[in-house]
N, C-alpha and C. Protein backbone atom coordinates (compact mmCIF):
# COMPACT_ATOMS: atom_id res chain seq x y z
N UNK A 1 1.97 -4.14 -25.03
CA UNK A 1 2.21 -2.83 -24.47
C UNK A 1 0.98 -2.37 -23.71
N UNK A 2 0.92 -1.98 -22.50
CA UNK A 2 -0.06 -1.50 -21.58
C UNK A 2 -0.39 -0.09 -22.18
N UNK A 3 -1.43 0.32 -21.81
CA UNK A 3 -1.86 1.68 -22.46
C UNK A 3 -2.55 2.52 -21.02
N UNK A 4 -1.88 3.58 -21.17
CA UNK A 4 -1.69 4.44 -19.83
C UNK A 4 -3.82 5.05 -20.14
N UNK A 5 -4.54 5.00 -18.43
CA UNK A 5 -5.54 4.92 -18.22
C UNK A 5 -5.38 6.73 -18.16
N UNK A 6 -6.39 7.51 -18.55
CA UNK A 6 -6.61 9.27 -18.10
C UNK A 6 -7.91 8.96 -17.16
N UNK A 7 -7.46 9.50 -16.23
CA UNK A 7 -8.35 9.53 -14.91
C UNK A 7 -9.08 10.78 -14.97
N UNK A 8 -10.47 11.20 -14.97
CA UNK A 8 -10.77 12.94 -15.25
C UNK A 8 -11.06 12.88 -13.38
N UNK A 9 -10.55 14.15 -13.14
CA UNK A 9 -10.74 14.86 -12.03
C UNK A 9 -12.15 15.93 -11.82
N UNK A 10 -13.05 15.31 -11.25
CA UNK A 10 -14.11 16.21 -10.99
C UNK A 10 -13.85 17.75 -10.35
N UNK A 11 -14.92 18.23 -11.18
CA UNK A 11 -14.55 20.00 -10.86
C UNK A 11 -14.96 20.16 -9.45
N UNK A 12 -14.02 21.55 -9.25
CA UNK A 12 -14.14 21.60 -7.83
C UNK A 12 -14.91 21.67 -6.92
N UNK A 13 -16.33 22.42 -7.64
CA UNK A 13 -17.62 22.32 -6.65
C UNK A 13 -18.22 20.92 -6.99
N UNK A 14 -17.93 20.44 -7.18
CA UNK A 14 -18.63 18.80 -7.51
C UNK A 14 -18.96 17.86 -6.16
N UNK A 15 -20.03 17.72 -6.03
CA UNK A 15 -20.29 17.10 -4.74
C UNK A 15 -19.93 15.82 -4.77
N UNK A 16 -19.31 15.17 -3.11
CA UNK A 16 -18.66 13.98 -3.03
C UNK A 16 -19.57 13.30 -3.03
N UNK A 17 -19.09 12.08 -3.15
CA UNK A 17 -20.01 11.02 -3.27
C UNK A 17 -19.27 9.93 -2.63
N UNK A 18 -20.65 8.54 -1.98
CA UNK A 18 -20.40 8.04 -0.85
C UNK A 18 -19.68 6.50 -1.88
N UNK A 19 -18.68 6.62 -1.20
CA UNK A 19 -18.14 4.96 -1.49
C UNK A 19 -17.83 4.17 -0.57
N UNK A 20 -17.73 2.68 -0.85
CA UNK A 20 -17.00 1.80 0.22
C UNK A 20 -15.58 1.12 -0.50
N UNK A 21 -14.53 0.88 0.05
CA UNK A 21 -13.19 0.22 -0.12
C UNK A 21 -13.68 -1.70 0.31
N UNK A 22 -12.83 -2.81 -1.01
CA UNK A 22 -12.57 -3.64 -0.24
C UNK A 22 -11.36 -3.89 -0.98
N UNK A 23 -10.82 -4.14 0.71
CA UNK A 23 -9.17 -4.48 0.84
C UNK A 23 -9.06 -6.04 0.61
N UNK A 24 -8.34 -6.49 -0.10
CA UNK A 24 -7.60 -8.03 0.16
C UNK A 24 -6.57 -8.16 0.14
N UNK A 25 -6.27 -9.56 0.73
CA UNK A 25 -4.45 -9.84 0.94
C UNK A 25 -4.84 -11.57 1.08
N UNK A 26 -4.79 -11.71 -0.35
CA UNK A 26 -4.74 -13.22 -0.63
C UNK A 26 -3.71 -14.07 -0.05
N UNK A 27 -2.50 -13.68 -0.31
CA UNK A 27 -1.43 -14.87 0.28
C UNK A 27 0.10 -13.95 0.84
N UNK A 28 0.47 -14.36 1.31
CA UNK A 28 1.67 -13.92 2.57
C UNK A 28 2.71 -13.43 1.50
N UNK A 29 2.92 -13.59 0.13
CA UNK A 29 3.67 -13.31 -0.89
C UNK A 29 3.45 -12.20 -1.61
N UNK A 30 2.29 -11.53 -1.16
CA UNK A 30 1.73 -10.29 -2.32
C UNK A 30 2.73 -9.30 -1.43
N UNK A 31 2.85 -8.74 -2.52
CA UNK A 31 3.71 -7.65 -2.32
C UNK A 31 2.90 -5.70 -2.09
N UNK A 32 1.87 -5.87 -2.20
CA UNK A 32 0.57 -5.23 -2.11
C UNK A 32 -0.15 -4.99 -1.04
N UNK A 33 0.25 -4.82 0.12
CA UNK A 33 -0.43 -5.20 1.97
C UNK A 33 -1.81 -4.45 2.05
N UNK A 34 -2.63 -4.46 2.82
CA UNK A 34 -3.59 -4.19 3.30
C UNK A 34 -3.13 -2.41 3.50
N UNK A 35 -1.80 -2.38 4.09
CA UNK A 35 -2.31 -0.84 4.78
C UNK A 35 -1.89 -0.06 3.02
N UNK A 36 -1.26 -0.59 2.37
CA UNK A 36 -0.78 0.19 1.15
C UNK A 36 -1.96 0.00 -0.03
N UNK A 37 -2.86 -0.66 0.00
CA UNK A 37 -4.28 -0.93 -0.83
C UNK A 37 -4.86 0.94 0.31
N UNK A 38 -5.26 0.56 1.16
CA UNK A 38 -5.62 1.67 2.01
C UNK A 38 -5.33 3.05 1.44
N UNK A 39 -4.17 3.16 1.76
CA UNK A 39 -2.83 4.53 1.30
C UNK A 39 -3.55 4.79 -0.18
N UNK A 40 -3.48 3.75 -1.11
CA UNK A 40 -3.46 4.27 -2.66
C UNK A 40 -5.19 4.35 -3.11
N UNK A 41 -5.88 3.59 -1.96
CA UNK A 41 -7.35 3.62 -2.15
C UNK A 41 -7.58 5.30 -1.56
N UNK A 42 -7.62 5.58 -0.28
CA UNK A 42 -7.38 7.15 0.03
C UNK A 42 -7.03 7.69 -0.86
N UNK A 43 -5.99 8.20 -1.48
CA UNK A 43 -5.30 9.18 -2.31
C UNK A 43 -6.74 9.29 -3.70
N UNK A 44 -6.59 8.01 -4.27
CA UNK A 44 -7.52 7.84 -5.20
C UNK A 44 -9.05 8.88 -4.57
N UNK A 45 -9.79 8.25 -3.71
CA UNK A 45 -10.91 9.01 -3.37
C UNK A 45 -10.73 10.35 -2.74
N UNK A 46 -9.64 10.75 -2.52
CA UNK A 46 -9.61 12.26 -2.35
C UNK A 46 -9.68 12.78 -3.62
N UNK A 47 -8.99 12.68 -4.46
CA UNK A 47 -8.39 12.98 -5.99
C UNK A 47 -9.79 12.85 -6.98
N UNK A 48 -10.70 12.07 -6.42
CA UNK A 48 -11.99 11.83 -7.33
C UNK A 48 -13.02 12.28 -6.58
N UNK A 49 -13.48 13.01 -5.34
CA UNK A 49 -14.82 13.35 -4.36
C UNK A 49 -14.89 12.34 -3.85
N UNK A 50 -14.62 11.22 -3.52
CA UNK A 50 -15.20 9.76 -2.90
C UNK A 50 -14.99 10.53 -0.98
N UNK A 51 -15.98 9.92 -0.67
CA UNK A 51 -15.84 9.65 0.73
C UNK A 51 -16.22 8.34 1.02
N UNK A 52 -14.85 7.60 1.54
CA UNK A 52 -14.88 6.31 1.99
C UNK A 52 -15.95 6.22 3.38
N UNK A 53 -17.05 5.77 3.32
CA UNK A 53 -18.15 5.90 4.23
C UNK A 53 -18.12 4.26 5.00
N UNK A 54 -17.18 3.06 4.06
CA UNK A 54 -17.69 2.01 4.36
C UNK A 54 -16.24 1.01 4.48
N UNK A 55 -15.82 0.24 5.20
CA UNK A 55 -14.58 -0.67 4.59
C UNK A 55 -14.59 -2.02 4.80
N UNK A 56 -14.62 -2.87 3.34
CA UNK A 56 -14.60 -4.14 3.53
C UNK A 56 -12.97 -4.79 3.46
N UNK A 57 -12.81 -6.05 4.63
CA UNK A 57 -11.80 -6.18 4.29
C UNK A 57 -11.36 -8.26 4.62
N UNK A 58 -10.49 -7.86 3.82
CA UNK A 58 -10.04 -9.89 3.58
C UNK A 58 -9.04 -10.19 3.80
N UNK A 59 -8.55 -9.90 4.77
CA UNK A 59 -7.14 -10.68 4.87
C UNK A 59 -6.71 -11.97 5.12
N UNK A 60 -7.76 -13.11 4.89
CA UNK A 60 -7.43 -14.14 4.99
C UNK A 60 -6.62 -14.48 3.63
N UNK A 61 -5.94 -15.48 3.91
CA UNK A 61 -5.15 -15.96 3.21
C UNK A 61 -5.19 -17.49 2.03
N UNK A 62 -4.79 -17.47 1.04
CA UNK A 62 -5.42 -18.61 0.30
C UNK A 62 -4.04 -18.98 0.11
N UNK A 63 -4.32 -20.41 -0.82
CA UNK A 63 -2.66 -21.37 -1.02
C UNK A 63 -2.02 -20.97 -1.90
């Protein structure tokens, strides 16, 4: 049984802080794409102060 994660939400004057994203897309079968890692990486760093300052990304593909 998986056990549900509590995420705490920084208070509202809480200063952002600088992050970088890295995206991957191992093989042509993930069901997970680059722009939807993006989408749920955004939401996440709004929701926590992050400002995405940096983006690494992999879309090459493995076997």
């Amino acid at each position: 049984m998986e056990q549900a994660h509590t995420v705490r939400r920084p208070a509202e004057n809480a200063q952002r802080v600088r992050a970088a994203q890295y995206l991957r897309m191992s093989t042509d079968h993930q069901s997970y794409s680059i722009d939807n890692q993006k989408d749920a990486i955004r939401e996440f760093a709004d929701a926590m102060n992050y400002d995405t300052v940096a983006t690494y990304e992999d879309a090459g593909r493995s076997a």
